[in-house]
C-alpha atoms as a PDB file:
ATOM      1  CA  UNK A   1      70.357-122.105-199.278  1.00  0.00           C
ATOM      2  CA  UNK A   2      70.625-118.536-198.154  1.00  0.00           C
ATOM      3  CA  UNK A   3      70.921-117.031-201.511  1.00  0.00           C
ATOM      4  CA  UNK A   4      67.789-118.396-202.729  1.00  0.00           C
ATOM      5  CA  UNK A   5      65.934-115.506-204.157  1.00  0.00           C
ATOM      6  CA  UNK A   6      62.014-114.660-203.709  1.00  0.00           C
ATOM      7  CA  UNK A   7      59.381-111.853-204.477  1.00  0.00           C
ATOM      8  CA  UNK A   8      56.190-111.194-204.042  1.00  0.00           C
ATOM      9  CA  UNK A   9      55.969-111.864-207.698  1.00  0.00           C
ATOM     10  CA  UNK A  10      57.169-115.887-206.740  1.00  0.00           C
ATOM     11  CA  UNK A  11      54.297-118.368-207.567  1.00  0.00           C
ATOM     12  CA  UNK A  12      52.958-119.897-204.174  1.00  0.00           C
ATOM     13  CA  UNK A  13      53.745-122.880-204.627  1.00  0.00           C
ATOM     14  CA  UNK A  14      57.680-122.013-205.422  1.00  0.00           C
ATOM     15  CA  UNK A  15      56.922-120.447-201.787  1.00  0.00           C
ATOM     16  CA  UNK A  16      55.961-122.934-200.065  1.00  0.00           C
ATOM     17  CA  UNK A  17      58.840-125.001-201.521  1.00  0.00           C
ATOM     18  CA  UNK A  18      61.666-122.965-200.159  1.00  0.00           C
ATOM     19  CA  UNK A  19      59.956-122.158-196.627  1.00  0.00           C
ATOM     20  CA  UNK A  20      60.154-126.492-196.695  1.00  0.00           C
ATOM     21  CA  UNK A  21      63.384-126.276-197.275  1.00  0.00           C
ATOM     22  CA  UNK A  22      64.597-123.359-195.039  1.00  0.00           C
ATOM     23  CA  UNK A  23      62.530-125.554-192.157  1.00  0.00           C
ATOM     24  CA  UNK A  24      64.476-128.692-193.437  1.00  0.00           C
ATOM     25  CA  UNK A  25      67.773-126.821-193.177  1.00  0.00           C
ATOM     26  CA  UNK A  26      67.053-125.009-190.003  1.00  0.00           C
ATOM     27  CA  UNK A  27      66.570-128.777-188.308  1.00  0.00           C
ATOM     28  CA  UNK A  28      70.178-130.045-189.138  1.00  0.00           C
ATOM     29  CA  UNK A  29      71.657-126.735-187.823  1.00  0.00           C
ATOM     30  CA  UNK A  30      73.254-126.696-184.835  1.00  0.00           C
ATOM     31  CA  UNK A  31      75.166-123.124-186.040  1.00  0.00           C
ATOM     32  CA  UNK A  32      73.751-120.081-183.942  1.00  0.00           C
ATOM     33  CA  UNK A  33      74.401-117.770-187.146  1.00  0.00           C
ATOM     34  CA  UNK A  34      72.744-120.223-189.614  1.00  0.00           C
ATOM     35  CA  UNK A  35      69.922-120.762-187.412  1.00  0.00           C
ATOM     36  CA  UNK A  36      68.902-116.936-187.115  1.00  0.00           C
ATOM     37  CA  UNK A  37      69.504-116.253-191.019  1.00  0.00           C
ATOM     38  CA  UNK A  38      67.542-119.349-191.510  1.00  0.00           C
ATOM     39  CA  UNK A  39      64.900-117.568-189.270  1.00  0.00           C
ATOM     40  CA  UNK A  40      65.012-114.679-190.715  1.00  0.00           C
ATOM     41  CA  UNK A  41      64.975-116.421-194.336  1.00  0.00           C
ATOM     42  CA  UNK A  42      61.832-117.940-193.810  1.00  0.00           C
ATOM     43  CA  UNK A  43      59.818-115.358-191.682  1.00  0.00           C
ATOM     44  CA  UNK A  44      60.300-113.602-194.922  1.00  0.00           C
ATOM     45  CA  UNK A  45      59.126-116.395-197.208  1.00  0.00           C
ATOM     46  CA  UNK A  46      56.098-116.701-195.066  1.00  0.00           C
ATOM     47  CA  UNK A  47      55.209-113.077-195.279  1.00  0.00           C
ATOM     48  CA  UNK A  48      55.127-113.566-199.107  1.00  0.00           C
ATOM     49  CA  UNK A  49      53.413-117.185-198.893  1.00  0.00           C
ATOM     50  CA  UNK A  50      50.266-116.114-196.346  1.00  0.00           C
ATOM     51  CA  UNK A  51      48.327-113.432-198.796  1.00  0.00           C
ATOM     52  CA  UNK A  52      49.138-116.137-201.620  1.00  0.00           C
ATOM     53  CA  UNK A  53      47.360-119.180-200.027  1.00  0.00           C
ATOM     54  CA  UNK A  54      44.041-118.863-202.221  1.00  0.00           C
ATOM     55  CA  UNK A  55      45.315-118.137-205.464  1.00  0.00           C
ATOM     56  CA  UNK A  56      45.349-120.614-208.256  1.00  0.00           C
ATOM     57  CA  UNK A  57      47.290-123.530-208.529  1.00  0.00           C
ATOM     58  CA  UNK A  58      49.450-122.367-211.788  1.00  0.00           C
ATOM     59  CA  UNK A  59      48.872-124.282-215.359  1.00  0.00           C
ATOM     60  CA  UNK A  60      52.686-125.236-215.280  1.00  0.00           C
ATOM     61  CA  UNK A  61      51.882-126.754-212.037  1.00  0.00           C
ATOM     62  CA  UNK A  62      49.109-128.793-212.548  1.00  0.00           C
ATOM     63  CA  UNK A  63      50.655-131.540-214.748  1.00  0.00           C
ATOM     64  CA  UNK A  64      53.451-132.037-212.019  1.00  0.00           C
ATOM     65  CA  UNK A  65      50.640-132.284-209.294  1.00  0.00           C
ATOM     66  CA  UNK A  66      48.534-134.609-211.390  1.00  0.00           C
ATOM     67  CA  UNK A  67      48.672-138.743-210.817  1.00  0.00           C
ATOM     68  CA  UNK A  68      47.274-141.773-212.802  1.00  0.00           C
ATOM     69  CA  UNK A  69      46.768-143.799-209.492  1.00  0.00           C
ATOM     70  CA  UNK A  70      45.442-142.309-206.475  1.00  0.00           C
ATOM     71  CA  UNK A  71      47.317-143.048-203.082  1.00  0.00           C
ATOM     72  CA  UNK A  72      45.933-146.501-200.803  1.00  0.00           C
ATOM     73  CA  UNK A  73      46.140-144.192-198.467  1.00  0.00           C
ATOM     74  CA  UNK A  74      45.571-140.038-197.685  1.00  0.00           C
ATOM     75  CA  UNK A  75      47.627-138.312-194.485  1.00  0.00           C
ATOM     76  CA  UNK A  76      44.425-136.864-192.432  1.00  0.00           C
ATOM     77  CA  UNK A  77      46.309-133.710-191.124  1.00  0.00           C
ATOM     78  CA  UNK A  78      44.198-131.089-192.866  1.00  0.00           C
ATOM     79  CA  UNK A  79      44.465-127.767-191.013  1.00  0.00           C
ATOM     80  CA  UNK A  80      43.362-125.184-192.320  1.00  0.00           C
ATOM     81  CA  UNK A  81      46.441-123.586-194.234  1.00  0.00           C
ATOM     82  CA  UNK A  82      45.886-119.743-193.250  1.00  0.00           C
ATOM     83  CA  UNK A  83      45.745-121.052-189.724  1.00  0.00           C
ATOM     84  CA  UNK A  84      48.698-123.451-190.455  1.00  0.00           C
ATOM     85  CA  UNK A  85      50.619-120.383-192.060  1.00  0.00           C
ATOM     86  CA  UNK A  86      49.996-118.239-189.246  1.00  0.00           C
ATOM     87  CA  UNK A  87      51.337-120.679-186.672  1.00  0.00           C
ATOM     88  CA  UNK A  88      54.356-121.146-188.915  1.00  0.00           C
ATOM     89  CA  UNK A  89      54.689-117.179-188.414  1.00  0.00           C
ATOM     90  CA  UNK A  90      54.431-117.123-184.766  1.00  0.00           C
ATOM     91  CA  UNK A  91      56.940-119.909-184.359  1.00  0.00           C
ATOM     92  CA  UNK A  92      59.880-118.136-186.762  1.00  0.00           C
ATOM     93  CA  UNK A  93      59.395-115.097-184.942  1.00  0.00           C
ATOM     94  CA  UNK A  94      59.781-116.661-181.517  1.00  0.00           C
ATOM     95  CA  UNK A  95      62.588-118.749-182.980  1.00  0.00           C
END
């Protein structure tokens, strides 16, 4: 998990896939050490996600985000995600 490896040249949405699963890891840890390079991990991942929020969904990406059948049913939390993003920030940081 730790050696996962991210630019500033990583498509967002690669982004915002490891900062889920730095968050997903960081929940299960009860190790002190983990926890802060787990931190630390995704503070990073953040930084590189937050100026990336508006760019365009990549073509690659668009097939694997595409569905024949929409959902019965849509979750309503719909924050705004620079707001979201900079909450997330806060929150690693104070971590």
């Amino acid at each position: 998990m730790l050696s996962l490896t991210f630019s500033s040249t990583t498509d967002f949405t690669e982004l915002a896939g490891y900062c889920e699963r730095f968050a997903e890891t960081l929940l299960e840890s009860s190790d002190p050490g983990l926890r802060h390079a787990l931190c630390e991990r995704l503070a990073d991942c953040l930084a590189l996600l937050h100026p990336k929020l508006d760019d365009p969904i990549s073509p690659y990406m668009m097939d694997r985000l595409r569905v024949d059948e929409l959902p019965l049913s849509s979750p309503r939390f719909e924050p705004d995600s620079d707001l979201l993003c900079e909450y997330c920030q806060v929150l690693v940081v104070r971590a």
